[in-house]
Protein backbone atom coordinates (compact mmCIF):
# COMPACT_ATOMS: atom_id res chain seq x y z
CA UNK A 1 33.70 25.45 72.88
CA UNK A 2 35.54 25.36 69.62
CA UNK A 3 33.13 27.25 68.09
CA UNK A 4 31.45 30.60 68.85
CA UNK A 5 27.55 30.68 69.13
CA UNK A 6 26.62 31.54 65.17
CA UNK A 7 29.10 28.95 64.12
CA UNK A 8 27.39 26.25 66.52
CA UNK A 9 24.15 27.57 65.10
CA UNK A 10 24.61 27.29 61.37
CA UNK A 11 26.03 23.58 61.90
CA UNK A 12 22.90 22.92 63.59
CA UNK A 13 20.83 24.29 61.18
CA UNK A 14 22.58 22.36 58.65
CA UNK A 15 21.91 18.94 60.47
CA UNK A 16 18.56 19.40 61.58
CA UNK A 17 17.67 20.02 57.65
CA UNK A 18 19.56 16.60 56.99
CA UNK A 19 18.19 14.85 59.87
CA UNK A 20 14.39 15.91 58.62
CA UNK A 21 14.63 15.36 54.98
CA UNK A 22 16.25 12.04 55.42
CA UNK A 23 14.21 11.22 58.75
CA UNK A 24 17.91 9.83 60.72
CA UNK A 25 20.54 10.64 62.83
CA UNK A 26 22.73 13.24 61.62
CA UNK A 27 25.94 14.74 63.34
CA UNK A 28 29.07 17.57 63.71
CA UNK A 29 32.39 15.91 64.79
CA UNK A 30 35.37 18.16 65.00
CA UNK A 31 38.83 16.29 65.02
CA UNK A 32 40.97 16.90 68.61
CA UNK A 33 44.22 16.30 69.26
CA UNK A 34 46.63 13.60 67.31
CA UNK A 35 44.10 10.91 67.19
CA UNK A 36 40.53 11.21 68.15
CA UNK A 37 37.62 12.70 66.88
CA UNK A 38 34.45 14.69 69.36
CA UNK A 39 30.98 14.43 68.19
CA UNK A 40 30.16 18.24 69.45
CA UNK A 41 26.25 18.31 67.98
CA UNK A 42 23.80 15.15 67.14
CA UNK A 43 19.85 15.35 65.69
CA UNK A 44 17.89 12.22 65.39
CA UNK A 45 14.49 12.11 64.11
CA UNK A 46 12.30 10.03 66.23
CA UNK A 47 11.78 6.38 65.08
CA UNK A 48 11.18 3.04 66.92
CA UNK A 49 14.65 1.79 66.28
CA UNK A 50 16.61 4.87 66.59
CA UNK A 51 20.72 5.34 66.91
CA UNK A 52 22.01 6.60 70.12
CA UNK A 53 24.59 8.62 69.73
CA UNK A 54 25.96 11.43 72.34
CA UNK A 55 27.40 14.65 72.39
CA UNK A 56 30.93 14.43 73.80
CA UNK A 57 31.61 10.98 72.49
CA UNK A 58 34.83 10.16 71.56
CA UNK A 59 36.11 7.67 68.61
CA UNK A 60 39.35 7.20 66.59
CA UNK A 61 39.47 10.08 64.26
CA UNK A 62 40.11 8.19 61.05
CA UNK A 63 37.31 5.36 61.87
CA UNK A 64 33.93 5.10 60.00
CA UNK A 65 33.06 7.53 56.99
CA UNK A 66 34.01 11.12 58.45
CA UNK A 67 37.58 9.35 59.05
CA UNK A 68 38.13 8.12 55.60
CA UNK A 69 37.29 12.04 54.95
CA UNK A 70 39.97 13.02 57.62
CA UNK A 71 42.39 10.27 56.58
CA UNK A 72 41.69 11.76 52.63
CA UNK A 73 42.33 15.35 53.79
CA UNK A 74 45.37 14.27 56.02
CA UNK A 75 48.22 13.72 53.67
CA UNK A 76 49.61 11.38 55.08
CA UNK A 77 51.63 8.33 53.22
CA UNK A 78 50.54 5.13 52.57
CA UNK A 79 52.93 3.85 55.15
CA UNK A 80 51.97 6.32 57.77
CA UNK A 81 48.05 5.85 56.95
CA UNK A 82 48.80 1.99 57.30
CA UNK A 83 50.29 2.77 60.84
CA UNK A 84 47.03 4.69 61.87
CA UNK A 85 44.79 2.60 60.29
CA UNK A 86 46.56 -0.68 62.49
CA UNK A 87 45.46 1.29 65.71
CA UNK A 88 41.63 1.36 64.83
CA UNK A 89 39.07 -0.62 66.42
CA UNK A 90 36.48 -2.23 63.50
CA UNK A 91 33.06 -4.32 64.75
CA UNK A 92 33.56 -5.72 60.87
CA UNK A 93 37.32 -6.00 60.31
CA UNK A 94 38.43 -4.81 56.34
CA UNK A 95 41.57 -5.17 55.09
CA UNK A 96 43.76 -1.98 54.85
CA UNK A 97 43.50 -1.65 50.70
CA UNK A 98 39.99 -1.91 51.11
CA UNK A 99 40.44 1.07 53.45
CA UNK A 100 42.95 2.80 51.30
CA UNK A 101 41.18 2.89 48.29
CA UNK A 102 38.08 4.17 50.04
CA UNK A 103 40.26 7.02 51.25
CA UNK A 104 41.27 7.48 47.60
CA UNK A 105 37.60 7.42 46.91
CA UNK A 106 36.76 9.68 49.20
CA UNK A 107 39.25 12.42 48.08
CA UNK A 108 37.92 12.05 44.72
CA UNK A 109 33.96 12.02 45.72
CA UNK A 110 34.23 14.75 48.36
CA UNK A 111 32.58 12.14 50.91
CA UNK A 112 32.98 8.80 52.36
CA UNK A 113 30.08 5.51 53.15
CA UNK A 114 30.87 3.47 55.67
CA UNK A 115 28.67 0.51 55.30
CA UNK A 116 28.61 -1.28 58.89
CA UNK A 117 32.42 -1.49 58.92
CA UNK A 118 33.02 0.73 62.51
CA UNK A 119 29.62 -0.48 64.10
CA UNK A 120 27.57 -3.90 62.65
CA UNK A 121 24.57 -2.45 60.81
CA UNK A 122 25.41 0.84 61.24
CA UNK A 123 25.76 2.81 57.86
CA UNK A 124 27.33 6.03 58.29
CA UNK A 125 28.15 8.87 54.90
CA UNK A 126 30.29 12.12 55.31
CA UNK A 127 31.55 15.15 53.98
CA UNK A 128 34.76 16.94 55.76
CA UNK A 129 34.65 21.19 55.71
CA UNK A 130 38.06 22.19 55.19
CA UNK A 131 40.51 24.50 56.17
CA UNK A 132 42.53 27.05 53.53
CA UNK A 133 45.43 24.74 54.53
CA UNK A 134 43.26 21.66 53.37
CA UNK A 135 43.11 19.60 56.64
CA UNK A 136 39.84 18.79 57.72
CA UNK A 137 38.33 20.86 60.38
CA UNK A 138 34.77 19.03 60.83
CA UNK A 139 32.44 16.83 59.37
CA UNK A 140 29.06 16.18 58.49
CA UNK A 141 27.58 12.90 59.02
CA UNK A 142 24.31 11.04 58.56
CA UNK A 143 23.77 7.97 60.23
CA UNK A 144 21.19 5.35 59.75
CA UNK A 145 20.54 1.58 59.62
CA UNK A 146 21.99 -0.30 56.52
CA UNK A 147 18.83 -1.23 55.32
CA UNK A 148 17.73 2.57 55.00
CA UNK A 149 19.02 3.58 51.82
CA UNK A 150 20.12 2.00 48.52
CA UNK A 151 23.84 2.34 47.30
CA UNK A 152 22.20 5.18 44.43
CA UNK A 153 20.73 6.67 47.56
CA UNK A 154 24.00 6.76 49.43
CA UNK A 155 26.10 8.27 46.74
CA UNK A 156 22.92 11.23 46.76
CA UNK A 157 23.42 11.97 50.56
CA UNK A 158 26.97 11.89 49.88
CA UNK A 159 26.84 14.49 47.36
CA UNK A 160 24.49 16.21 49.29
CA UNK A 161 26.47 16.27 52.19
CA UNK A 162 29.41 17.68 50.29
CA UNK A 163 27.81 20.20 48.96
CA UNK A 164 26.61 21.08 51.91
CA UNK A 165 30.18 20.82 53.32
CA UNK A 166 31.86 23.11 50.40
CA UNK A 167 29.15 25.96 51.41
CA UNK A 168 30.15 25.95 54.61
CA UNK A 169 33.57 25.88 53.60
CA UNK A 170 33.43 28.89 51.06
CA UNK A 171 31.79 30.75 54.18
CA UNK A 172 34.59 29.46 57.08
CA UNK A 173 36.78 32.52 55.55
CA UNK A 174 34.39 34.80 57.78
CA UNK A 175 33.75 32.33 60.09
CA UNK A 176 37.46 32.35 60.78
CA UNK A 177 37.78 28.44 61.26
C-alpha cells in the first residue's frame, strides 16, 4: 500500500474520531498519478440514509472539496487549473470562477466545502496533509447529506479537519511521507 501499517492506523484513528463525533461518513484519499484521486480508507456511522462510498474508488483528483484542496496545494496557473478543471465531471455544473475562487478560498482557510457540486445532495469538507515540498499528499474528508450541517457548522468541521490535517502534517517528518 502507500502507506506502512502505523501510518494506515493513525489515519484511521483520525477518521473514526470524525466519523463518531459528527455521526457521518468520513474518508482518506491519497492523490495517484497525473489525474485521479484513491479513496484508500472510509468510516460511516450507521444511519437509515447512509453514503456509500468504497475503498478503491477512483474520482478526478481536483473534483469535490479534497480537490479544491489539491488544486490549492498544486500551483498550478489559472490557465492550467482552467484546463483541468474543463476535464471534470460535475452532477451540478459551476462555472470555473466559482471554482477558482473556492480554490483561493481554500488555500486561505486550510480546507474546502463542496456543497452538492460533484454529487446532488452530497456535501463533502476537507483538509489536504502536506508534503515539505507543499503538494498535497492526502486528505481528510467528511461526507454527509446537505441538510446535515449549517454553513457555521461547516466552516467548524473545516477547521477541525485542518487542524487535524496540520498535526498530522507536523508528524509526516517521522512518518517519512
Amino acid at each position: 500500500g502507500m502507506l506502512g501499517r502505523p501510518e494506515a492506523l493513525a489515519l484511521r484513528s483520525e477518521i473514526e474520531e470524525l466519523a463518531q463525533k459528527y455521526q457521518t461518513t468520513a474518508m482518506v484519499i491519497f492523490p495517484v498519478g497525473e489525474d485521479r484521486a484513491i479513496i484508500t480508507d472510509v468510516v460511516e456511522r450507521q444511519s437509515p440514509l447512509r453514503l456509500k462510498i468504497d475503498v478503491g474508488e477512483t474520482f478526478d483528483s481536483f473534483v469535490g472539496a479534497y480537490g479544491r484542496c489539491f488544486a490549492a496545494a498544486s500551483g498550478l496557473s489559472k490557465k492550467a487549473l482552467r484546463d483541468r478543471f474543463s476535464q471534470i465531471v460535475w452532477e451540478e455544473p459551476l462555472s470555473f470562477e466559482t471554482y477558482y475562487e473556492q480554490v483561493q478560498q481554500a488555500k486561505i482557510d486550510g480546507y474546502a466545502i463542496d456543497a452538492g457540486d460533484h454529487m446532488t445532495g452530497v456535501l463533502k469538507i476537507s483538509a489536504a496533509v502536506c508534503g515539505t515540498d507543499g503538494q498535497a499528499r492526502l486528505a481528510l474528508s467528511v461526507l454527509a447529506f446537505t441538510a446535515k450541517f449549517s454553513k457555521s457548522e461547516c466552516r467548524q468541521v473545516g477547521a477541525e479537519l485542518r487542524d487535524r490535517a496540520d498535526r498530522i502534517q507536523r508528524n509526516a517528518v517521522m512518518l517519512g511521507v
